[in-house]
Protein backbone atom coordinates (compact mmCIF):
# COMPACT_ATOMS: atom_id res chain seq x y z
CA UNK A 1 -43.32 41.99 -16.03
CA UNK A 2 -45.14 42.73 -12.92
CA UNK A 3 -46.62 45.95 -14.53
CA UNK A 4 -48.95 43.33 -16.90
CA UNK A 5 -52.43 44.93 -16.29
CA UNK A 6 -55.06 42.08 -16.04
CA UNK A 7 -58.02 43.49 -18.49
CA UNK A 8 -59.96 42.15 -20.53
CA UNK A 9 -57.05 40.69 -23.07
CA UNK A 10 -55.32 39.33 -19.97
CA UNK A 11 -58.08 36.90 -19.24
CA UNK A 12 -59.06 36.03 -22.95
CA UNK A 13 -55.67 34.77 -23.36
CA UNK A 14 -55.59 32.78 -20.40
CA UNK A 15 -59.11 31.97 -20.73
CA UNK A 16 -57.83 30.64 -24.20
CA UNK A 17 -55.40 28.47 -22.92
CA UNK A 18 -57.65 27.11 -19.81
CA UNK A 19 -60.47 26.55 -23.16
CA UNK A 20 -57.37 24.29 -24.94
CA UNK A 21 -56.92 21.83 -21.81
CA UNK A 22 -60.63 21.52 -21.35
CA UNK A 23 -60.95 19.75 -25.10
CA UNK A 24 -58.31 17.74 -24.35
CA UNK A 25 -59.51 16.41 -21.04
CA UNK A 26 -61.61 13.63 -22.33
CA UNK A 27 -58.09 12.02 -23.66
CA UNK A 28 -55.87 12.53 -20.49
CA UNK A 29 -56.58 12.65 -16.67
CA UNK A 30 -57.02 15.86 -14.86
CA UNK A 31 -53.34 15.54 -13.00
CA UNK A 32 -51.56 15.06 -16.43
CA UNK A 33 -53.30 17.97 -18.10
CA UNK A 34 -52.48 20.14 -15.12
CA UNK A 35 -48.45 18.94 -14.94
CA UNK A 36 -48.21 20.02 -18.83
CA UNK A 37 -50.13 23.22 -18.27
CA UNK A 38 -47.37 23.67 -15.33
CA UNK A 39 -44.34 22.77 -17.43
CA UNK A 40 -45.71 25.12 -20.73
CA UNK A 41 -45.95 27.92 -18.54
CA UNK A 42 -42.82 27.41 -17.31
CA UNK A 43 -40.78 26.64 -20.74
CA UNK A 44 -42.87 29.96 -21.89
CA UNK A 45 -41.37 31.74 -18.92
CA UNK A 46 -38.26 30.84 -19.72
CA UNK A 47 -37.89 31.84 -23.39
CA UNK A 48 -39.61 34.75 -22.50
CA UNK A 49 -36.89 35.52 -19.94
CA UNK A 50 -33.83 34.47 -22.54
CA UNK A 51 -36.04 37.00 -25.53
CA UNK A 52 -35.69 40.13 -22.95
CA UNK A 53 -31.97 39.71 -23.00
CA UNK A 54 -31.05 39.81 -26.50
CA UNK A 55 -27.71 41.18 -26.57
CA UNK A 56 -24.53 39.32 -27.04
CA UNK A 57 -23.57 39.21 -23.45
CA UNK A 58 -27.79 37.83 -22.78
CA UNK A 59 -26.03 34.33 -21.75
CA UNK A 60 -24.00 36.45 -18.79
CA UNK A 61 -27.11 38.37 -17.89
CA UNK A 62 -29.34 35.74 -17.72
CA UNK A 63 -27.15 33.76 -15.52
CA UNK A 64 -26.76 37.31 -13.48
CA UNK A 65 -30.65 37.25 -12.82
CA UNK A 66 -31.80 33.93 -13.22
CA UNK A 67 -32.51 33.48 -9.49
CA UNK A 68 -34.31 36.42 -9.34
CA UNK A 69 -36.93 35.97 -12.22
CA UNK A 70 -37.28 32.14 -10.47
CA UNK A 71 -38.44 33.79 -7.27
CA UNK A 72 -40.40 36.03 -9.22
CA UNK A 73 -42.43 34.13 -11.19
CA UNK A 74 -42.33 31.60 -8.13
CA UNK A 75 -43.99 34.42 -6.03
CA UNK A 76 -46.44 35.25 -8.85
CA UNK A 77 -47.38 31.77 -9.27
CA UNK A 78 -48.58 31.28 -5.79
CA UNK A 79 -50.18 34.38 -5.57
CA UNK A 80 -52.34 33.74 -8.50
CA UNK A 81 -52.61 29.61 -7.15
CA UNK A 82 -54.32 31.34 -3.96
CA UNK A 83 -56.41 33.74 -5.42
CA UNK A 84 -58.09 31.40 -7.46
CA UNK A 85 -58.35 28.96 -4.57
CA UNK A 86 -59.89 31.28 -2.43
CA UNK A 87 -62.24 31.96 -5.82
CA UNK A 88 -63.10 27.98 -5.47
CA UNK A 89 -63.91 28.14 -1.72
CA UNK A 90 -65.95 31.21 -2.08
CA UNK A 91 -68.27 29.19 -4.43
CA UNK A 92 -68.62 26.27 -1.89
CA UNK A 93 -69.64 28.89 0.55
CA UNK A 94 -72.13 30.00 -1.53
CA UNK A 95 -73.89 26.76 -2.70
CA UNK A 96 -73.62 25.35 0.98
């Protein structure tokens, strides 16, 4: 999964998602929205991990690699948590 190139359809879809919690922010507070944005991805994640594996024996394999797609996604995660951080801070810098 590492090989996902981030163009243009990359970022609509994620902008798409991102555009879904914004409507909804009026209803809920900003922590709540962000927890269930947090646990979606990670149910996604998850089936999407199960659906590679389809085979009869998918249960064995999944167990076989489990740890390593959690570190992987875990490491992905907080890559993408900094970068966009950093993208944050870089504004403040800029307005200041």
């Amino acid at each position: 999964m590492s090989d996902i190139a981030r163009d243009k359809q990359f970022y609509e879809l994620a902008d798409a998602h991102i555009a879904l919690a914004n409507t909804r922010m009026g209803e809920v507070k900003l922590a709540k929205m962000s927890a269930a944005l947090l646990f979606a991805a990670a149910r996604f994640n998850a089936f999407a991990i199960s659906a590679i594996s389809a085979s009869a024996e998918s249960k064995a394999q999944m167990l076989l690699e489990k740890e390593a797609a959690i570190a992987y996604f875990m490491q992905e995660y907080e890559k993408n948590l900094r970068e966009n951080i950093d993208e944050h801070l870089a504004r403040y810098s800029e307005n200041a």
